[in-house]
PDB file of N, CA and C in Angstrom:
ATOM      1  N   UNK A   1     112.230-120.490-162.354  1.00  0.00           N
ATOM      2  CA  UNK A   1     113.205-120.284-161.327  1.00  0.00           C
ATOM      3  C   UNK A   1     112.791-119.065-160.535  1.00  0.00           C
ATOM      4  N   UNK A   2     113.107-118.797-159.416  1.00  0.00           N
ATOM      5  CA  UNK A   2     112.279-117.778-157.985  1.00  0.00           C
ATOM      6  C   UNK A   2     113.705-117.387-157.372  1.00  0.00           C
ATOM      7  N   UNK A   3     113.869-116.278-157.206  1.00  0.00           N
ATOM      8  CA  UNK A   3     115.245-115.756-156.093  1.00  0.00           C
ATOM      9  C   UNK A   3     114.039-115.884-155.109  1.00  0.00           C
ATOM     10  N   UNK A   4     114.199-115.653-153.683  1.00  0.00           N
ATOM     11  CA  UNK A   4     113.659-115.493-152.875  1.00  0.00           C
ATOM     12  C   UNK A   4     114.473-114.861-151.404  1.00  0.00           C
ATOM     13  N   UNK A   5     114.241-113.417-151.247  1.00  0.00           N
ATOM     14  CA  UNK A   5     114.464-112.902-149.914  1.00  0.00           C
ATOM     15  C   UNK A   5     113.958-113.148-149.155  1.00  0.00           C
ATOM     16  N   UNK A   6     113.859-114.130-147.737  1.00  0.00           N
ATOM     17  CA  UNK A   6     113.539-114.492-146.723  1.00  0.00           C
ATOM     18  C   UNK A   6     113.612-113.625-145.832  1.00  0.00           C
ATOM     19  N   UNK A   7     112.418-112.826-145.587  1.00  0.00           N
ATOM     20  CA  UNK A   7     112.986-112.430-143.590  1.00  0.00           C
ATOM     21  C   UNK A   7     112.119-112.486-142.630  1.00  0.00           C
ATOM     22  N   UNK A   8     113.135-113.053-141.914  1.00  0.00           N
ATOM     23  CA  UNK A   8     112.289-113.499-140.627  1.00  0.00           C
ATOM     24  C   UNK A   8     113.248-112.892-139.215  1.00  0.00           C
ATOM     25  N   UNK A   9     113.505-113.580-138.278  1.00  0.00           N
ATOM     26  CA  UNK A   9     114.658-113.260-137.115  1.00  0.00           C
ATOM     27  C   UNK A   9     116.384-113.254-138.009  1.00  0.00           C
ATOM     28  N   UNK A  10     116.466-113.893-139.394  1.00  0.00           N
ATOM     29  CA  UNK A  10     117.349-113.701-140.003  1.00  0.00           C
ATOM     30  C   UNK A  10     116.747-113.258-141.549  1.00  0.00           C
ATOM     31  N   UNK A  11     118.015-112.568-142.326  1.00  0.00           N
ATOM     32  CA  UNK A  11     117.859-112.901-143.862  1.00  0.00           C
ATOM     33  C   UNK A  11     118.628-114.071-144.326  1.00  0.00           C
ATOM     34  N   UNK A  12     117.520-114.897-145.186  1.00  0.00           N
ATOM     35  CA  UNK A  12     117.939-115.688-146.150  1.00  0.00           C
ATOM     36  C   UNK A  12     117.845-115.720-147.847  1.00  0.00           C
ATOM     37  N   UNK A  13     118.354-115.966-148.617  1.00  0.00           N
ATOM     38  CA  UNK A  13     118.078-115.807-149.674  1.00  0.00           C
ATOM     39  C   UNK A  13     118.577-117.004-150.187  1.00  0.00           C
ATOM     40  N   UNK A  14     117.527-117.499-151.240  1.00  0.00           N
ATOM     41  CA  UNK A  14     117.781-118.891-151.458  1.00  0.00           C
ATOM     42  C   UNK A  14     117.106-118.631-153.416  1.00  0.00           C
ATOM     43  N   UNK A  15     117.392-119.442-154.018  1.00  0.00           N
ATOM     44  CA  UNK A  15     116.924-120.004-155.323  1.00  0.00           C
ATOM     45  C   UNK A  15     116.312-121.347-155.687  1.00  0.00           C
ATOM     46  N   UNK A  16     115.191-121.154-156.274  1.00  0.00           N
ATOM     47  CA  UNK A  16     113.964-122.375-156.751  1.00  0.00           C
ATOM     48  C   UNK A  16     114.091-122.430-157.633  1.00  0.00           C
ATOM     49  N   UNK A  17     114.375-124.162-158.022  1.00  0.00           N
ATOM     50  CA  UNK A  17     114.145-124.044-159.364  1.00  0.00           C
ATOM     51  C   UNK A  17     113.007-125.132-159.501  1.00  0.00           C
ATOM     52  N   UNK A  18     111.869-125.221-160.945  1.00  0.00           N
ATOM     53  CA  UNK A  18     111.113-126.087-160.963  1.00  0.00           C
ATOM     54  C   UNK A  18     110.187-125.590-160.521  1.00  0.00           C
ATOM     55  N   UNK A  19     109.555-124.370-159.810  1.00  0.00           N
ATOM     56  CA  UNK A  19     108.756-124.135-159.003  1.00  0.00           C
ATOM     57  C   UNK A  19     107.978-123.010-160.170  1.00  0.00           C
ATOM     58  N   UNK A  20     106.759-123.093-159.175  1.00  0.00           N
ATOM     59  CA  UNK A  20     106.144-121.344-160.263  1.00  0.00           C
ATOM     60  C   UNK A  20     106.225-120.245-159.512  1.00  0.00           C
ATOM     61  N   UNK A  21     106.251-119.396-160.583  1.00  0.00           N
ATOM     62  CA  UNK A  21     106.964-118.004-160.191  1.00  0.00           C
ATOM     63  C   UNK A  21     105.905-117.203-159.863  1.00  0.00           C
ATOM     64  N   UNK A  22     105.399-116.518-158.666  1.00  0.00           N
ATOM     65  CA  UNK A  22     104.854-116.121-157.857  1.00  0.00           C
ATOM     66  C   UNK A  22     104.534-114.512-159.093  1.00  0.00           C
ATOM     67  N   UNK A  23     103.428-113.908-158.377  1.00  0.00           N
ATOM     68  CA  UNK A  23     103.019-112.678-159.579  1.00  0.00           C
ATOM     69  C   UNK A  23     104.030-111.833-158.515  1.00  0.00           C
ATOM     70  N   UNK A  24     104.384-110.746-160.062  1.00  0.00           N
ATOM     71  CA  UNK A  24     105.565-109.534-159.041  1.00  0.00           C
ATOM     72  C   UNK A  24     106.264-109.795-160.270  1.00  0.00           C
ATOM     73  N   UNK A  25     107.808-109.418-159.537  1.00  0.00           N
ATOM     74  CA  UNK A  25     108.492-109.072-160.628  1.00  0.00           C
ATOM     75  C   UNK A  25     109.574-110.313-161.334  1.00  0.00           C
ATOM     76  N   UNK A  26     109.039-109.904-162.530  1.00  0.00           N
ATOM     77  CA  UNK A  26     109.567-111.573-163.249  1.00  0.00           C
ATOM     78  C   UNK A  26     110.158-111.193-164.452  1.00  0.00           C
ATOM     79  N   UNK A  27     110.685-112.176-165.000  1.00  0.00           N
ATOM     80  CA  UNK A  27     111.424-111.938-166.287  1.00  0.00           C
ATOM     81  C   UNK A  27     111.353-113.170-167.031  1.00  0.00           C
ATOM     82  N   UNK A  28     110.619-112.942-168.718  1.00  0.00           N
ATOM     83  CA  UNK A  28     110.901-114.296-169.549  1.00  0.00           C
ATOM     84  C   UNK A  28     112.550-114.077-170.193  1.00  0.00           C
ATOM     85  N   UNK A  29     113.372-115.124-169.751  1.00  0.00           N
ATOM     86  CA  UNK A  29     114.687-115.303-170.594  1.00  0.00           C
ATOM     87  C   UNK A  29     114.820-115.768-171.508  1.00  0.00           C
ATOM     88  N   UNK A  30     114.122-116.962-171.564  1.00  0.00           N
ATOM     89  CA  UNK A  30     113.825-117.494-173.023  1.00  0.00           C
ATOM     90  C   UNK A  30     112.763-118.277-172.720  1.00  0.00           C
ATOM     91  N   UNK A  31     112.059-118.812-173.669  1.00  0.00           N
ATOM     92  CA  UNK A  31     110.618-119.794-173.452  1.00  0.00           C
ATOM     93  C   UNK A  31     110.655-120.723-172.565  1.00  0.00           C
ATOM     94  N   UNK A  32     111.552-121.086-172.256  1.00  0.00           N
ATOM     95  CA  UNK A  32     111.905-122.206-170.794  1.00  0.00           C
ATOM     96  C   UNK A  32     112.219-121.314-169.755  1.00  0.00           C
ATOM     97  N   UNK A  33     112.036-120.460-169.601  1.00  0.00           N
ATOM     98  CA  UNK A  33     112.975-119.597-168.515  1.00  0.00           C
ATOM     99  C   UNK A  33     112.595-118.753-167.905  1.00  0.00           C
ATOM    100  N   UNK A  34     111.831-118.725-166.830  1.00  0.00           N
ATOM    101  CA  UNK A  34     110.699-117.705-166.085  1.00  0.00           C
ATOM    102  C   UNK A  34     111.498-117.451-164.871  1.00  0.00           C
ATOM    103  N   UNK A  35     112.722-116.106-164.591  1.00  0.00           N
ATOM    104  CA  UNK A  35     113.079-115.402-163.611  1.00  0.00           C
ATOM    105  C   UNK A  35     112.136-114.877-162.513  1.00  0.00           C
ATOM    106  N   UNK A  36     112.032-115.161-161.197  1.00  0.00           N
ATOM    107  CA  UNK A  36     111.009-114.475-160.384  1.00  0.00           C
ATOM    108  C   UNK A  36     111.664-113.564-159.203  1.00  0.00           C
ATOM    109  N   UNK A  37     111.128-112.777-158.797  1.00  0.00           N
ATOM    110  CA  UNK A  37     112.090-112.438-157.348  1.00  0.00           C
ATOM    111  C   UNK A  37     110.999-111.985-156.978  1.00  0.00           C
ATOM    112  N   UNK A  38     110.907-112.576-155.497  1.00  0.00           N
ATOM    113  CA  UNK A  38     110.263-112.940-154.205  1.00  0.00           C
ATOM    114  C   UNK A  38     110.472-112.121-152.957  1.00  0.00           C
ATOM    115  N   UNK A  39     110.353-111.034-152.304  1.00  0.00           N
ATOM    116  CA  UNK A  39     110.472-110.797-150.822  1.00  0.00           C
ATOM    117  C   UNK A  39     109.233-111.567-149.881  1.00  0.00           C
ATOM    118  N   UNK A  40     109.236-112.560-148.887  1.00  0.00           N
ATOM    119  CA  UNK A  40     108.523-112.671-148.211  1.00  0.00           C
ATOM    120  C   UNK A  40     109.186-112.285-146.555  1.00  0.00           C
ATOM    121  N   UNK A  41     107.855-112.693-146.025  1.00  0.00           N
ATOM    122  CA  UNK A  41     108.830-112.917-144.734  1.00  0.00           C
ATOM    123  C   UNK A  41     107.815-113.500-143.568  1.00  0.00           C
ATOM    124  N   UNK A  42     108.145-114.022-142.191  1.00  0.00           N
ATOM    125  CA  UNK A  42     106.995-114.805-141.564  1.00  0.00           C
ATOM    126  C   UNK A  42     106.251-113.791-140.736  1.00  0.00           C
ATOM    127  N   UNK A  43     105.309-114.652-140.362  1.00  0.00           N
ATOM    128  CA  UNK A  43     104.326-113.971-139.327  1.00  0.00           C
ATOM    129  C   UNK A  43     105.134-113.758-137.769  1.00  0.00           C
ATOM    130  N   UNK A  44     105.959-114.933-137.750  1.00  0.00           N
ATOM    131  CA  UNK A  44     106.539-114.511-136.550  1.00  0.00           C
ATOM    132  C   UNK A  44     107.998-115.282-136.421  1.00  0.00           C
ATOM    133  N   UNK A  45     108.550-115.211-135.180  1.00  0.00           N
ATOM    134  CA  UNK A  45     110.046-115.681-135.327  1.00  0.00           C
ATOM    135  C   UNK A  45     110.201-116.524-134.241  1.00  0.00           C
ATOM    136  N   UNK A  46     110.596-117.430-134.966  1.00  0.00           N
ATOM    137  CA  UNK A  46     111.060-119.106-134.201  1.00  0.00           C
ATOM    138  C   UNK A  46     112.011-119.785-134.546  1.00  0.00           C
ATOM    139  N   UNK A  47     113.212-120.165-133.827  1.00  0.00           N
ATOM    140  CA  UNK A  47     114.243-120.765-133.827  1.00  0.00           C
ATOM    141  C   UNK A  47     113.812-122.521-134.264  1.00  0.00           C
ATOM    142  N   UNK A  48     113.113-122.960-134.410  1.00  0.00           N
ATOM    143  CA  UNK A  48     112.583-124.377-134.414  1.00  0.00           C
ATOM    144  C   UNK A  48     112.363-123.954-135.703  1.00  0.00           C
ATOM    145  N   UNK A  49     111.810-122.856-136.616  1.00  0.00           N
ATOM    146  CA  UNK A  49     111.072-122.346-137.455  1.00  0.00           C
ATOM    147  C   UNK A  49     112.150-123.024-139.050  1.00  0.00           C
ATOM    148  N   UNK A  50     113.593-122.555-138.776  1.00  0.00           N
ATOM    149  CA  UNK A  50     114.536-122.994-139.477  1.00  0.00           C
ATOM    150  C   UNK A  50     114.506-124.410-139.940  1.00  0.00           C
ATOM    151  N   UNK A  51     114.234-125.524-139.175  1.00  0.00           N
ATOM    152  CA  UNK A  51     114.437-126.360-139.430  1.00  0.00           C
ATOM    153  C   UNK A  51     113.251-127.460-140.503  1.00  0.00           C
ATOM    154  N   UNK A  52     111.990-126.377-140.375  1.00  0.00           N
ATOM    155  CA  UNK A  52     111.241-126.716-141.555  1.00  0.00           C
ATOM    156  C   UNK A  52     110.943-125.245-142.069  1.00  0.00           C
ATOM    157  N   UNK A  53     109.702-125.454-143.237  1.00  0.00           N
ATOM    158  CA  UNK A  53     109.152-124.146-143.886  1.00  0.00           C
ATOM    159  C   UNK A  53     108.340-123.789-143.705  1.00  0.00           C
ATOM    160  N   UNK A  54     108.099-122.499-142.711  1.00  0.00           N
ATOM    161  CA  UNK A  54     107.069-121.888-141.907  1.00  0.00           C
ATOM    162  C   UNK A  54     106.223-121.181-143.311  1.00  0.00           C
ATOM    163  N   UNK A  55     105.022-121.371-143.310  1.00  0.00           N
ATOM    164  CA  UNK A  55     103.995-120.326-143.993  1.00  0.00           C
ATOM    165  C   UNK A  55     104.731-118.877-144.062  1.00  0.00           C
ATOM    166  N   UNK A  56     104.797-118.018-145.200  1.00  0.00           N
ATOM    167  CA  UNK A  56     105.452-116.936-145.495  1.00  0.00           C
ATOM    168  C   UNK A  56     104.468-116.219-146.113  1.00  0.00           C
ATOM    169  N   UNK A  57     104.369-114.895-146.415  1.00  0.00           N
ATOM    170  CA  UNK A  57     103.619-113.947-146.913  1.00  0.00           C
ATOM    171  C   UNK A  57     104.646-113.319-147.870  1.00  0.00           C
ATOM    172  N   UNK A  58     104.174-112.133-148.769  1.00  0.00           N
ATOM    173  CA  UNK A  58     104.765-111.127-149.612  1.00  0.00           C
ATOM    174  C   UNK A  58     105.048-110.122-148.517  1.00  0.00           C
ATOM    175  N   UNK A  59     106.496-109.489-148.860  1.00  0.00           N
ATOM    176  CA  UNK A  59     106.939-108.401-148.088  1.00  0.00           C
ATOM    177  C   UNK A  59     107.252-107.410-149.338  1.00  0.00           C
ATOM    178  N   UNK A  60     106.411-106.061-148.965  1.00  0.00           N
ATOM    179  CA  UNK A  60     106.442-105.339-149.754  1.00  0.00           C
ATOM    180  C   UNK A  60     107.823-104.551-149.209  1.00  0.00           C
ATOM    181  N   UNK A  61     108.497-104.559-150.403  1.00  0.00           N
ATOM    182  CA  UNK A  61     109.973-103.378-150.386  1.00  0.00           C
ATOM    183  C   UNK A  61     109.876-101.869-150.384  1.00  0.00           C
ATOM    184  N   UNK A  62     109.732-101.541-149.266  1.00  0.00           N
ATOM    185  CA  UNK A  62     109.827 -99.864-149.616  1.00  0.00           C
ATOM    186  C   UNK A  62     110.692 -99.098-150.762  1.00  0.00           C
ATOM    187  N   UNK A  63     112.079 -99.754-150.484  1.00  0.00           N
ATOM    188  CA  UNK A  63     113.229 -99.294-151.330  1.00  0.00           C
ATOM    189  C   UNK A  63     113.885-100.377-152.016  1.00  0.00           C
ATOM    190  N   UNK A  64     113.373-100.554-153.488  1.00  0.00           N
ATOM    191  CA  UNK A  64     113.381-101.823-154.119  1.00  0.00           C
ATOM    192  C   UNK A  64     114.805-101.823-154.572  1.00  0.00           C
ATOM    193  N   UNK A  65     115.194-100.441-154.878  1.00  0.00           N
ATOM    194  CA  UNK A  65     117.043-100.255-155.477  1.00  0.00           C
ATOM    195  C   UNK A  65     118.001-100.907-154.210  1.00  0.00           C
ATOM    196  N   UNK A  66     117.501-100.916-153.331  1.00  0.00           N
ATOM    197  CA  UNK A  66     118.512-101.823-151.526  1.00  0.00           C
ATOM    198  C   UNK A  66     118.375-103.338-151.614  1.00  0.00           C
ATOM    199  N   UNK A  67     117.512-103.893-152.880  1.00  0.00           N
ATOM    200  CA  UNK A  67     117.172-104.973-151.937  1.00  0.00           C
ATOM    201  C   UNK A  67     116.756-106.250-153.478  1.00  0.00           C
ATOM    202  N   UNK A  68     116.309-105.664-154.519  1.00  0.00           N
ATOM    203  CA  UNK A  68     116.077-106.254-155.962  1.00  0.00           C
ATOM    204  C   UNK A  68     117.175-106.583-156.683  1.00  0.00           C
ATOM    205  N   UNK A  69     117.560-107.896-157.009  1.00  0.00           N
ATOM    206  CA  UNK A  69     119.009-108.840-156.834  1.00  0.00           C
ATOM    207  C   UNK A  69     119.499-108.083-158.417  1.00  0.00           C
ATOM    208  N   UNK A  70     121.011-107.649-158.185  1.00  0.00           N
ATOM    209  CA  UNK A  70     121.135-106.804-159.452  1.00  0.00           C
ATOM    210  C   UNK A  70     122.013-108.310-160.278  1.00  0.00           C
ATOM    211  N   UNK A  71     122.289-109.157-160.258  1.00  0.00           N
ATOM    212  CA  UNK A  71     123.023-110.274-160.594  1.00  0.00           C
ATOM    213  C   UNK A  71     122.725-111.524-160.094  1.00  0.00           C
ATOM    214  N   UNK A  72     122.577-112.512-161.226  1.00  0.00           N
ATOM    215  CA  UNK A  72     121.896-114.069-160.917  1.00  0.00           C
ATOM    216  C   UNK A  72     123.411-114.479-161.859  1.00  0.00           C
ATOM    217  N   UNK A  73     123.672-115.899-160.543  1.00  0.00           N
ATOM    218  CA  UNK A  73     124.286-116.778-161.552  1.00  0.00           C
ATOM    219  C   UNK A  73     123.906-118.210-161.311  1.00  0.00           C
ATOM    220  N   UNK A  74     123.503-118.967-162.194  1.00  0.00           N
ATOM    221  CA  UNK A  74     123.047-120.615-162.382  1.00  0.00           C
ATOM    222  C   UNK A  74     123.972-121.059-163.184  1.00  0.00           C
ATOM    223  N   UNK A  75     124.234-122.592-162.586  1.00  0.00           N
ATOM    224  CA  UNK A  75     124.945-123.178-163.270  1.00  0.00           C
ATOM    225  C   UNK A  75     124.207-124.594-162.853  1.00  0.00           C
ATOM    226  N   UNK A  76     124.619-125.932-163.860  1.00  0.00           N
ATOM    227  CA  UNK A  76     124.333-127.288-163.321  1.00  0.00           C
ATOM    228  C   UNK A  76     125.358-128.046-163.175  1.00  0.00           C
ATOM    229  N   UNK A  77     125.609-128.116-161.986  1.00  0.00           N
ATOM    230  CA  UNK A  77     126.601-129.108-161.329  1.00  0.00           C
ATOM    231  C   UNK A  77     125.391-130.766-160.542  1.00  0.00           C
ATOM    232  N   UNK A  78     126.435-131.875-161.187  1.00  0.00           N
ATOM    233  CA  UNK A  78     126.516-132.416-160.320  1.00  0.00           C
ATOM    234  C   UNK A  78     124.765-133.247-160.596  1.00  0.00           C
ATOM    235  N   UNK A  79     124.313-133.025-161.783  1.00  0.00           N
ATOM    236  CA  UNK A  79     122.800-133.217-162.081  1.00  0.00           C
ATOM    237  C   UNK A  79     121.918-132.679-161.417  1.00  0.00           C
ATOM    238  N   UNK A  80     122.555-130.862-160.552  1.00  0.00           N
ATOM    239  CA  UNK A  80     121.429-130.360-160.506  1.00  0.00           C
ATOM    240  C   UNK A  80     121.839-129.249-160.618  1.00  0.00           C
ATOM    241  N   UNK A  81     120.942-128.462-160.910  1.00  0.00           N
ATOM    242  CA  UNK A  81     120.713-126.444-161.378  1.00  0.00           C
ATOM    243  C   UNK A  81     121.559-126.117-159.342  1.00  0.00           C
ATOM    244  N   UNK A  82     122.063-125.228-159.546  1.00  0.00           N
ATOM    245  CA  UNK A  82     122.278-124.204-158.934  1.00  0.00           C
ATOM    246  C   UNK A  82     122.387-122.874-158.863  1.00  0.00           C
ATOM    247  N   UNK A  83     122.035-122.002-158.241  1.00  0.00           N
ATOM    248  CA  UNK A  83     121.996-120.574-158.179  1.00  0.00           C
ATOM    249  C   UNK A  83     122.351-120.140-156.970  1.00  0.00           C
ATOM    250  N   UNK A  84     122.576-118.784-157.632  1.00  0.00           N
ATOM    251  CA  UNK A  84     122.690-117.571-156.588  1.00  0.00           C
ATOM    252  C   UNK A  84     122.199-116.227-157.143  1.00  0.00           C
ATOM    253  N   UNK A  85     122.253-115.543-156.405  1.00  0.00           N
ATOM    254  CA  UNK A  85     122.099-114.018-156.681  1.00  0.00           C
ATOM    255  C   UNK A  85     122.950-112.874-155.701  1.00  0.00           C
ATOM    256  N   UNK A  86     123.243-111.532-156.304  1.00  0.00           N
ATOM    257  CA  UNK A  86     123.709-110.789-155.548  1.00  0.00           C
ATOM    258  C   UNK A  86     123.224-109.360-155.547  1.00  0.00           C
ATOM    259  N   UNK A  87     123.453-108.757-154.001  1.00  0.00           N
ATOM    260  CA  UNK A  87     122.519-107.269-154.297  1.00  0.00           C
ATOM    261  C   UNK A  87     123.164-106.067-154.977  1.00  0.00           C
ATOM    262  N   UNK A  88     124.201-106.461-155.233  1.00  0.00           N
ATOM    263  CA  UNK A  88     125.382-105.462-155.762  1.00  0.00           C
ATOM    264  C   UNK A  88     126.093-105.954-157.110  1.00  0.00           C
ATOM    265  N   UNK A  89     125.727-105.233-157.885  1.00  0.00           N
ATOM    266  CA  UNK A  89     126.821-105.519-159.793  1.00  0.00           C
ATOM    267  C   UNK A  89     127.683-106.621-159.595  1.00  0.00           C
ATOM    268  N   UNK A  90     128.691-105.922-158.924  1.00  0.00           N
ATOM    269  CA  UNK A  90     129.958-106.431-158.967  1.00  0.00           C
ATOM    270  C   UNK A  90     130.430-106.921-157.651  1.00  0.00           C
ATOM    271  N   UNK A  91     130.276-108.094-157.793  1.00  0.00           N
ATOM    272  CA  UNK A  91     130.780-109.366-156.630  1.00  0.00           C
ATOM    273  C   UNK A  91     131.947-109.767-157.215  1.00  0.00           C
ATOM    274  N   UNK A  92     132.746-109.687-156.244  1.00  0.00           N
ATOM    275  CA  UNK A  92     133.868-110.663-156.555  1.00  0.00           C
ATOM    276  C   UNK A  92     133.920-112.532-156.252  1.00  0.00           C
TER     277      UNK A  92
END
């Protein structure tokens, strides 16, 4: 599973699951369970860009405490995994 910070002309942040977890910062949860978190962001900014998946690079975080997801929650609804993440402890 991959959090992933998107930025481009917007932030997005989205969750992968099934996918491999990119080198950086990761976490084993249990032997099935490879946590990743991702900053990329594009080469450039296009409104058309949204509607598919533009080539992305690694965006290095200056200030990783602003921006490194302090809370993940997954659940499976519906026969499929869902997630989120948040940049702050305590979300209501």
């Amino acid at each position: 599973m991959e959090m992933e910070l998107y930025f481009s002309c917007l932030i997005r942040k989205a969750v992968y699951f099934g996918r491999d977890v990119h080198a950086g910062a990761f976490a084993n949860v249990t032997p099935n369970l490879i946590v990743g978190f991702r900053p990329v962001m594009t080469k450039s900014c296009n409104v058309n860009d949204f509607e598919i998946e533009p080539p992305v690079e690694d965006f290095p975080i200056v200030k990783p405490e602003a921006f490194v997801p302090k809370r993940l929650t997954i659940d499976y609804q519906n026969s499929n995994w869902t997630g989120d993440f948040f940049l702050q402890r305590n979300v209501q």
